[in-house]
Protein backbone atom coordinates (compact mmCIF):
# COMPACT_ATOMS: atom_id res chain seq x y z
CA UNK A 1 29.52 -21.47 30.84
CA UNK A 2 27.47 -19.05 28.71
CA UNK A 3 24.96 -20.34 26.29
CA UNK A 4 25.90 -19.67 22.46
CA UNK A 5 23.32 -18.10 20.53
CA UNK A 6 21.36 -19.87 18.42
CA UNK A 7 21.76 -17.01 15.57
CA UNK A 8 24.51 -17.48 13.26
CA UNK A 9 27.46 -14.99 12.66
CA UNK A 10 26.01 -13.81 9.28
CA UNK A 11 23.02 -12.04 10.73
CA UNK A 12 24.14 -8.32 11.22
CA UNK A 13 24.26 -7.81 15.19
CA UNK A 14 22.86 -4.40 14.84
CA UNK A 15 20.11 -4.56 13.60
CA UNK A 16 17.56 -1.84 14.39
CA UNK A 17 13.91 -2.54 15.72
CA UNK A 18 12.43 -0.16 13.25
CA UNK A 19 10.38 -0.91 10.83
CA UNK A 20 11.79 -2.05 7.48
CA UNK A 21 12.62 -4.55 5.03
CA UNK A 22 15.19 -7.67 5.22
CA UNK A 23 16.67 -10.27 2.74
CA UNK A 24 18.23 -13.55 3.52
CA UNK A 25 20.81 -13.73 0.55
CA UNK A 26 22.70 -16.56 -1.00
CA UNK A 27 26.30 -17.25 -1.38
CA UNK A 28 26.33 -15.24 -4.63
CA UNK A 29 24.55 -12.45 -3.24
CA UNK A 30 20.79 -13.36 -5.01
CA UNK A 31 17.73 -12.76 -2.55
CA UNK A 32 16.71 -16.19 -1.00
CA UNK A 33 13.78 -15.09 1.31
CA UNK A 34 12.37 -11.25 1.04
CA UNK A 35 10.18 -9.57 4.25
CA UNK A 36 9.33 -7.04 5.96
CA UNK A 37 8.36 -6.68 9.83
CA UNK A 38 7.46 -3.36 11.98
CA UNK A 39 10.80 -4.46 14.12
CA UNK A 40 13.86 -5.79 12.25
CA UNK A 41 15.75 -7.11 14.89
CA UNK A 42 12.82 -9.55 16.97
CA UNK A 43 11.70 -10.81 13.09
CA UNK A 44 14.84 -11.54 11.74
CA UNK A 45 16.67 -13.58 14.83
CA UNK A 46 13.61 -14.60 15.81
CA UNK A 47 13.81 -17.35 12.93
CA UNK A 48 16.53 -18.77 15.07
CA UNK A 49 14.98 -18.85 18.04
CA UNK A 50 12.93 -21.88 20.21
CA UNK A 51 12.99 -25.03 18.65
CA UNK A 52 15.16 -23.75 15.56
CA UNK A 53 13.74 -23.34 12.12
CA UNK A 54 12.00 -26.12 10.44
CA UNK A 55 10.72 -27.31 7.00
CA UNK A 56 11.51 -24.96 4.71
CA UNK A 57 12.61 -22.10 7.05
CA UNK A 58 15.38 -24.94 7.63
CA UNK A 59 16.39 -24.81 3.98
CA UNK A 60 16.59 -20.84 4.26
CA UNK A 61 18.85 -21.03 6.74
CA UNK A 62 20.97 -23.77 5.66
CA UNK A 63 21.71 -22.25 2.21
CA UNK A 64 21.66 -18.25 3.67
CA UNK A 65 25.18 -16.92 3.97
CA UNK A 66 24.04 -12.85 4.85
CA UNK A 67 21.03 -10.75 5.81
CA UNK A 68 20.57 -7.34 4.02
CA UNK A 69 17.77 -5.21 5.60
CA UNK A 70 16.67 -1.19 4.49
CA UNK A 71 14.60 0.89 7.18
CA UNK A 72 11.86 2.42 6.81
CA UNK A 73 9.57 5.05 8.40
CA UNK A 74 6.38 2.97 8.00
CA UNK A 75 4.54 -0.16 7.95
CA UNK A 76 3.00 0.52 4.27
CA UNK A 77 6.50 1.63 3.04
CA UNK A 78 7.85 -1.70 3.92
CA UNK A 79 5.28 -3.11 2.55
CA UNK A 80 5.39 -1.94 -0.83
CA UNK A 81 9.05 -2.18 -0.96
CA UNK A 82 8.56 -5.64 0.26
CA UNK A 83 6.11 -6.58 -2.48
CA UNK A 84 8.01 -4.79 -5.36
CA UNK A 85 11.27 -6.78 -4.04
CA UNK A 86 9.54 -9.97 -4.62
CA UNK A 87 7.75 -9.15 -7.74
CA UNK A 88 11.25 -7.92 -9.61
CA UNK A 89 13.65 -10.89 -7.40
CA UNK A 90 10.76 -14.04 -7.51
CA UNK A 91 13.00 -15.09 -4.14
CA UNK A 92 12.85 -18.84 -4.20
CA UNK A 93 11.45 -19.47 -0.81
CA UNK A 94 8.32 -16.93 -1.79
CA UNK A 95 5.33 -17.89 -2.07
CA UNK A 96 2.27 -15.50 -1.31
CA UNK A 97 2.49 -12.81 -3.37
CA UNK A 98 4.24 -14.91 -6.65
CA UNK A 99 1.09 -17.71 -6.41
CA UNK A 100 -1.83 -15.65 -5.41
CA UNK A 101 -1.63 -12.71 -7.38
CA UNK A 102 -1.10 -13.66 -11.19
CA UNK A 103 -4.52 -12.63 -11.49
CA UNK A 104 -7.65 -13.62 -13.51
CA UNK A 105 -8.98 -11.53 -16.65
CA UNK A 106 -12.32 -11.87 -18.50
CA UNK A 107 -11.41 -11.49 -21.99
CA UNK A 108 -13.52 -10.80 -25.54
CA UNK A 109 -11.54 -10.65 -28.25
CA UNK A 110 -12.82 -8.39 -31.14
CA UNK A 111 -9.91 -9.54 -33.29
CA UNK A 112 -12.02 -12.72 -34.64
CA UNK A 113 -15.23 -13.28 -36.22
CA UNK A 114 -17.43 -14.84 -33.36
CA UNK A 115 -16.24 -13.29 -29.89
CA UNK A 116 -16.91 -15.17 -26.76
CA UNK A 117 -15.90 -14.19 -23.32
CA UNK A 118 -13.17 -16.16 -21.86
CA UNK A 119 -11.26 -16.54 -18.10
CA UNK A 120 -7.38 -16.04 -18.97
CA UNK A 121 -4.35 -15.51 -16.86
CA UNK A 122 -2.55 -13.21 -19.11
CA UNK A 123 -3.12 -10.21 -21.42
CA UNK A 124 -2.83 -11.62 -24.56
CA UNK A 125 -4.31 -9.76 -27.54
CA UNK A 126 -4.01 -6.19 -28.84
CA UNK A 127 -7.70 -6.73 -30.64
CA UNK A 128 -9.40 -7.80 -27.33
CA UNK A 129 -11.08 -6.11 -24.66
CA UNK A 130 -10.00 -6.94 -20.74
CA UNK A 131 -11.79 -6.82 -17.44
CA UNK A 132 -9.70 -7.51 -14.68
CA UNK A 133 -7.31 -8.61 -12.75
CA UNK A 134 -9.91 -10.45 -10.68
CA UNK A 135 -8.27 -12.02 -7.40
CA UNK A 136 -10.00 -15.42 -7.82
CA UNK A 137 -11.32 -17.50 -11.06
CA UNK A 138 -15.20 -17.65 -9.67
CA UNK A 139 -16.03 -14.05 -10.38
CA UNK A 140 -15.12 -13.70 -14.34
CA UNK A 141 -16.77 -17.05 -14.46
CA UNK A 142 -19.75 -16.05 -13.32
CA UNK A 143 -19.70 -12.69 -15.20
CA UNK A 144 -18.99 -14.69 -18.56
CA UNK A 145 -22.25 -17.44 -18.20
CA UNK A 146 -24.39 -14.41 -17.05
CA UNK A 147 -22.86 -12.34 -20.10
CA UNK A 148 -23.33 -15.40 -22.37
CA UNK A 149 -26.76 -15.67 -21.08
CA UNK A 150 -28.08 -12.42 -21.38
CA UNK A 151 -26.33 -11.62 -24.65
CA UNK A 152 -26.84 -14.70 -26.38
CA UNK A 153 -23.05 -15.29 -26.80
CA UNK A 154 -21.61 -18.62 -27.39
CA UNK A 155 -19.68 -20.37 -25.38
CA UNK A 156 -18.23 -23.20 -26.95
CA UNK A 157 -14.32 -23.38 -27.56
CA UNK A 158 -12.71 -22.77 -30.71
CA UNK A 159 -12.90 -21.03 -33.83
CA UNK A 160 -16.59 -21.21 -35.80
CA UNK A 161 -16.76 -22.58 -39.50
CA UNK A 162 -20.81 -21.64 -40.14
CA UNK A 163 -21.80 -25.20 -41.34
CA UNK A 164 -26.20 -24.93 -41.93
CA UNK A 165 -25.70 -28.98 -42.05
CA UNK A 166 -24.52 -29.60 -38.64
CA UNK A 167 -25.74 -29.71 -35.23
CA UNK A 168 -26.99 -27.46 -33.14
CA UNK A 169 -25.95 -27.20 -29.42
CA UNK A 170 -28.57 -27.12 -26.17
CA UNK A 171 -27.73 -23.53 -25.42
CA UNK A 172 -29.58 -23.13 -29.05
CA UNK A 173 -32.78 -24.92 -28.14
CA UNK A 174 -33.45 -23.31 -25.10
CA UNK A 175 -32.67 -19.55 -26.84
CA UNK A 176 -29.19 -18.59 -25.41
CA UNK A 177 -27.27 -18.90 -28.49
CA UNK A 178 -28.41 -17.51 -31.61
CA UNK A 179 -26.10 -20.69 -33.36
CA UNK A 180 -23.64 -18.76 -35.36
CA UNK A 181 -22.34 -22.46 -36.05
CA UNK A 182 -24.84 -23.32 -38.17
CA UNK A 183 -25.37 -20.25 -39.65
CA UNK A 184 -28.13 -19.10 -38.01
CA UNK A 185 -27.03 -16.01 -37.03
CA UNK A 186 -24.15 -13.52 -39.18
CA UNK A 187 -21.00 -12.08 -38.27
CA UNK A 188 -22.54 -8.36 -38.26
CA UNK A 189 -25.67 -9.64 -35.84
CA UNK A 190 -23.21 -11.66 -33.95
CA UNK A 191 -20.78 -8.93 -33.29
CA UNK A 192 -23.51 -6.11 -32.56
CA UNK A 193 -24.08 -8.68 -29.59
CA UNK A 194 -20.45 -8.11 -28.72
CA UNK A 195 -20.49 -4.24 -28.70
CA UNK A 196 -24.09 -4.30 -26.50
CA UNK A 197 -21.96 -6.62 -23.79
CA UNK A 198 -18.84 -4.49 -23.96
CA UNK A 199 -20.84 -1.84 -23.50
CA UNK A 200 -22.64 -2.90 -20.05
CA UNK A 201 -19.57 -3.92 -19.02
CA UNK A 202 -18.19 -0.87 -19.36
CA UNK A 203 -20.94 1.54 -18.50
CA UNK A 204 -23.07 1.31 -15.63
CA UNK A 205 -25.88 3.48 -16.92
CA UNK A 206 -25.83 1.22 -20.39
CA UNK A 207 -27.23 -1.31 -17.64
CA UNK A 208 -29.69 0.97 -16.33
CA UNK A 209 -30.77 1.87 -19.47
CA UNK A 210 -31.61 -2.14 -20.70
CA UNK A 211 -33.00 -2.57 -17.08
CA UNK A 212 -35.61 0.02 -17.69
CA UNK A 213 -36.36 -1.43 -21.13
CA UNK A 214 -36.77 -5.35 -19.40
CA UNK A 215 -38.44 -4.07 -16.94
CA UNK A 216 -41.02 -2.57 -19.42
CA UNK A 217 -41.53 -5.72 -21.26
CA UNK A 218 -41.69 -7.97 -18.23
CA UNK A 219 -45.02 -6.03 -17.42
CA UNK A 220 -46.77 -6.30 -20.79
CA UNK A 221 -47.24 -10.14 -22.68
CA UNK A 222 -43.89 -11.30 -22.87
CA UNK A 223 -43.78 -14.67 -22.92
CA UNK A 224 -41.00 -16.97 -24.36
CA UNK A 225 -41.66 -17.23 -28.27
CA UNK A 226 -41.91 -20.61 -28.77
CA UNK A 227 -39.28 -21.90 -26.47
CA UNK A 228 -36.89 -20.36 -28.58
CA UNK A 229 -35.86 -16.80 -26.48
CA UNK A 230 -35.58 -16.43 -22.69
CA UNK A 231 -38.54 -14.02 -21.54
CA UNK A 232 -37.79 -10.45 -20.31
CA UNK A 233 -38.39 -11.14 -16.76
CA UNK A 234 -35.35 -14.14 -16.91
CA UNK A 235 -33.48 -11.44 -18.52
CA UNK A 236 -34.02 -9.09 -15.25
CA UNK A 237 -33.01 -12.11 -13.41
CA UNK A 238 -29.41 -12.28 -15.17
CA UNK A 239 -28.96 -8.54 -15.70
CA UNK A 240 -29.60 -8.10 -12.02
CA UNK A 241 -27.35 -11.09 -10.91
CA UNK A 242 -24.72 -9.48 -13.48
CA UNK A 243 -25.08 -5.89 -11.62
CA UNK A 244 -23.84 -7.33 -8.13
CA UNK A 245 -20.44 -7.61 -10.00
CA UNK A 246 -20.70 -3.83 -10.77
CA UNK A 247 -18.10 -2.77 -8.06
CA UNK A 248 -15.36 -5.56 -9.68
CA UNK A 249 -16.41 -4.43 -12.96
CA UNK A 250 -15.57 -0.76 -12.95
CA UNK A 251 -12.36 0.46 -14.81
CA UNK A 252 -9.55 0.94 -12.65
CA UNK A 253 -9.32 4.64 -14.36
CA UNK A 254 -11.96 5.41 -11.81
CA UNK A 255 -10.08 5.17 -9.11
CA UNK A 256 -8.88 7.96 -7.04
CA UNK A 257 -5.93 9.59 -7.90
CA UNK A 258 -4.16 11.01 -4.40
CA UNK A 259 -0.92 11.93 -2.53
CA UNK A 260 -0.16 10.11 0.30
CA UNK A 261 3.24 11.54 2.53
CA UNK A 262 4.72 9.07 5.07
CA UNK A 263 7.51 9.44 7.79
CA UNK A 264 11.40 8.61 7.26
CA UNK A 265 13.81 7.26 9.11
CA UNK A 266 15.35 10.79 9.08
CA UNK A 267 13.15 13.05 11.23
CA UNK A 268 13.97 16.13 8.21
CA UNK A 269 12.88 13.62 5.45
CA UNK A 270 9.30 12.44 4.49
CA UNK A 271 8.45 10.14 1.80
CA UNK A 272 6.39 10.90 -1.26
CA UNK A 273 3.70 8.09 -2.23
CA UNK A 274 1.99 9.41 -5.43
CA UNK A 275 -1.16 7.62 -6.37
CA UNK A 276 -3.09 7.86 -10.19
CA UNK A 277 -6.18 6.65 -10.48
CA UNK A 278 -5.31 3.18 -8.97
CA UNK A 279 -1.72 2.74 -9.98
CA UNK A 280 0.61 3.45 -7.61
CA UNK A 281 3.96 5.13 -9.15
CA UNK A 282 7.22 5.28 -7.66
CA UNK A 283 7.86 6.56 -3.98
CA UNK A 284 10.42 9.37 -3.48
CA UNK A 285 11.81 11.19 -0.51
CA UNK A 286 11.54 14.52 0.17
CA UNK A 287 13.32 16.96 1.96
CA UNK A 288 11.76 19.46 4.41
CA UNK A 289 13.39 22.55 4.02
CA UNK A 290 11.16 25.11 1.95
CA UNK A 291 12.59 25.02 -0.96
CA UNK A 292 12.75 21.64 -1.69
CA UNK A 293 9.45 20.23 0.14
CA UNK A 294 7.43 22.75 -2.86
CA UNK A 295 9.53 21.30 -5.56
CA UNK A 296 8.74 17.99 -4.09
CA UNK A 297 4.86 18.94 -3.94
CA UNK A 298 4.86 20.12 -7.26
CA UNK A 299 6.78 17.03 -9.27
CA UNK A 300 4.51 14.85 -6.99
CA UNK A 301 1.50 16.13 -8.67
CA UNK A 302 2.86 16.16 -11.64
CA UNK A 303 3.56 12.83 -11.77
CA UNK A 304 0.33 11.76 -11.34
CA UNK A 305 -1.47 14.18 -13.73
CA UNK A 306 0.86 13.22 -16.73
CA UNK A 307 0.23 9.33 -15.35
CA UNK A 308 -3.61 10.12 -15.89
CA UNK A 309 -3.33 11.37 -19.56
CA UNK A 310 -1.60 8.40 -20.76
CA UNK A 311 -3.34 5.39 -19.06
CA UNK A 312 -4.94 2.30 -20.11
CA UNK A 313 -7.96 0.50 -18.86
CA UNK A 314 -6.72 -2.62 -17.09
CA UNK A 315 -4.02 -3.15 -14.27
CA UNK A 316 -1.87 -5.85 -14.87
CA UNK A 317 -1.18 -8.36 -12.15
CA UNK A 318 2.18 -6.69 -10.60
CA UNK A 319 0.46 -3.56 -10.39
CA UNK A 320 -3.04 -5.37 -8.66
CA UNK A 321 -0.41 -6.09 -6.04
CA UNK A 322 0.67 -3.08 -4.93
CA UNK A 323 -2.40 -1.61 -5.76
CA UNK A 324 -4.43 -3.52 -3.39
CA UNK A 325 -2.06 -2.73 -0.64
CA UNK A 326 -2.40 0.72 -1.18
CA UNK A 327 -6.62 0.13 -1.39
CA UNK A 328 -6.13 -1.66 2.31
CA UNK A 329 -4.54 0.54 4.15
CA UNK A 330 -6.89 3.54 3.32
CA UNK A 331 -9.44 1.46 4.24
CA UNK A 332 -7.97 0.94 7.62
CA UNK A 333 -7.66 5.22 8.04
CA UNK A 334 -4.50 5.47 6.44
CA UNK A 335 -2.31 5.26 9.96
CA UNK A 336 0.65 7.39 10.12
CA UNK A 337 -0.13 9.04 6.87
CA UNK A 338 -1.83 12.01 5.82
CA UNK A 339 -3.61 11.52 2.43
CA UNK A 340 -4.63 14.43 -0.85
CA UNK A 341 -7.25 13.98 -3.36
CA UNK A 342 -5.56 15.42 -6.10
CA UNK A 343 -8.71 14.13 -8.27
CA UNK A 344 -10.72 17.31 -6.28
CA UNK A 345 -7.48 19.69 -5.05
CA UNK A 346 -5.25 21.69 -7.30
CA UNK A 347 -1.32 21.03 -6.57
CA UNK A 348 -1.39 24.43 -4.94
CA UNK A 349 -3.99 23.69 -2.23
CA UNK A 350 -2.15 20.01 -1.98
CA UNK A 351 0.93 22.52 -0.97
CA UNK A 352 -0.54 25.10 1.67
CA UNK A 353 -2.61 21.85 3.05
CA UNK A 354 0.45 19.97 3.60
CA UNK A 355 2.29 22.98 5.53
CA UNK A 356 -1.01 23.62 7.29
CA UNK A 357 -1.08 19.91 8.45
CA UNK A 358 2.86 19.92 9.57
CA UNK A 359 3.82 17.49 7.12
CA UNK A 360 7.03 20.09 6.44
CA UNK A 361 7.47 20.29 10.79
CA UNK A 362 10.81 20.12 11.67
CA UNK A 363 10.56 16.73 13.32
CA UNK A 364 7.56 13.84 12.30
CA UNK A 365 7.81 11.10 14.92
CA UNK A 366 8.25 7.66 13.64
CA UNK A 367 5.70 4.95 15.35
CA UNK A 368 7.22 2.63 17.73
CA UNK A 369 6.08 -1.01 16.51
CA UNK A 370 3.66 -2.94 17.62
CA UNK A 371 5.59 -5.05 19.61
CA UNK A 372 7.16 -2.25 21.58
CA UNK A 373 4.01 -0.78 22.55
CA UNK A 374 2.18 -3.91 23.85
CA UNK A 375 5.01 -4.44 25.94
């Protein structure tokens, strides 16, 4: 007697071992489970398969009732659809990309009297000033005691009532606060404290410049005046500590911008991956006849140059995401893509480049996956 499958009669028996993205969906149709594998077929039965799913794969299947999937003509396609499908669905049974990538932002808001920098999870404030996301909480915590440090900034929570009566705080006595609490220090000196840190933060040659300055003073009789300011030499120390953060601390706007074209499923299609300056916009598909593949060209660039014009400083969580997966797989050579700088081509040498390079051939072939070749 033949043995049954193990794979229910829900999963679609054709499904093709291209890659691509599949969704386990619920009895009223909402996404359950969203992924994405380089072979459709061996990832989605294979959750079926050996000893039978378990833990919380059990629960998938249990409450599953069908199994949409799209195809794609590349890993990093799937993988940005598969990331964007999670982002807009939250799928219940999710969990990587909805816990690890909220995001951390180091935050001084200019909208109150005594700014201090602060680690938040959310863009909050129209009056404050945003570095960030950061993938983890340790870096903006280290950049906000070294900024605090350096800058004399407070630290403590809450709103400040200048009271010359009351107490002042350690961070006072050994010079690292100038005590705005008390009333030591006014709003105006405060807050010129503010811009100087905004500043660095913001411009790498603002920290060259107080570098050169500290280093000056380190060399001539600076010592610590009375106990009350940290010398110039402990202010190298910080400034330099702060400048290994440099490379987290630059504005996304600095970012390339580029064109990236991938292979479709249909040999006379390609897909469009427009990149500006970090943020990566929406993916279209292109056809290859002549017409067409310069229209293509031409919106593509388009896109991104009117994207430039109007952006802001800070990427916001969702678009970290599928930033980052963008960042990775340039870093790994960009495989089975061919990649533009549009921030050093013009959109008419991104056109003859891309017929030069057979992006337009006829036929592009699409990679086997991985699991096809090893075997």
């Amino acid at each position: 007697m033949p043995r049954s499958s193990p794979v229910p009669g829900w999963v679609p028996p054709d499904l093709p071992t291209s890659p691509g993205v599949y969704r386990f969906l619920g009895e009223t149709g909402e996404p359950l489970y969203i992924g994405k594998s380089v072979n459709l077929r061996r990832r989605v039965r294979g959750y079926f398969y050996g000893s039978g799913p378990t833990g919380r794969l059990a629960d998938l299947a249990f409450l599953a009732r069908a199994v949409s999937y799209r195809r794609t003509g590349s890993d990093l396609e799937a993988r940005l659809l598969e990331a964007r499908a999670i982002l807009n669905h939250r799928p219940r049974f999710n969990r990587a990309i909805k816990n690890r990538w909220r995001g951390w932002y180091l935050e001084i808001d200019q909208g109150v009297p005594f700014p201090r920098p602060r680690v938040v999870r959310a863009i909050r404030s129209p009056s404050a000033r945003y570095f960030g996301p950061y993938a983890g909480r340790f870096v903006p915590l280290e950049i906000s005691r070294l900024v605090e440090d350096l800058f004399g900034l407070r630290s403590c929570a809450g709103s400040i009532r200048p009271d010359v009566d009351g107490p002042a705080c350690l961070r006072h006595e050994i010079g690292t606060c100038p005590a705005p609490c008390i009333g030591a220090e006014g709003v105006n000196d405060y807050r010129r404290r503010v811009r100087d840190a905004i500043e660095l933060l913001t411009d790498a040659d603002r920290a060259r410049l107080l570098r050169s300055r500290l280093v000056a003073d380190s060399r001539g009789a600076d010592e610590e005046r009375a106990g009350r300011e940290p010398s110039a030499g402990r202010r190298l120390e910080w400034l330099d500590e702060l400048e290994t953060y440099r490379s987290v601390l630059e504005r996304p706007s600095r970012q390339p911008s580029l064109l990236a074209i991938l292979p479709h499923p249909e040999p006379e299609r390609r897909v469009f991956l427009p990149v500006a300056s970090g943020r990566v916009l929406p993916m279209k598909v292109a056809s290859t006849g002549p017409r067409r593949w310069r229209d293509a060209v031409s919106d593509a660039c388009y896109a991104v140059r009117v994207r430039e014009l109007r952006m802001d400083s800070t990427l916001q969580p969702d678009e970290m995401v599928i930033s980052l997966i963008v960042r990775r797989w340039l870093e790994t050579g960009a495989p089975d893509g061919t990649v533009y700088d549009l921030g050093t081509m013009t959109d008419g040498e991104v056109l003859r480049s891309t017929i030069a390079d057979g992006c337009q051939a006829a036929r592009l072939r699409i990679p086997e996956p991985a699991e096809r070749r090893a075997g």
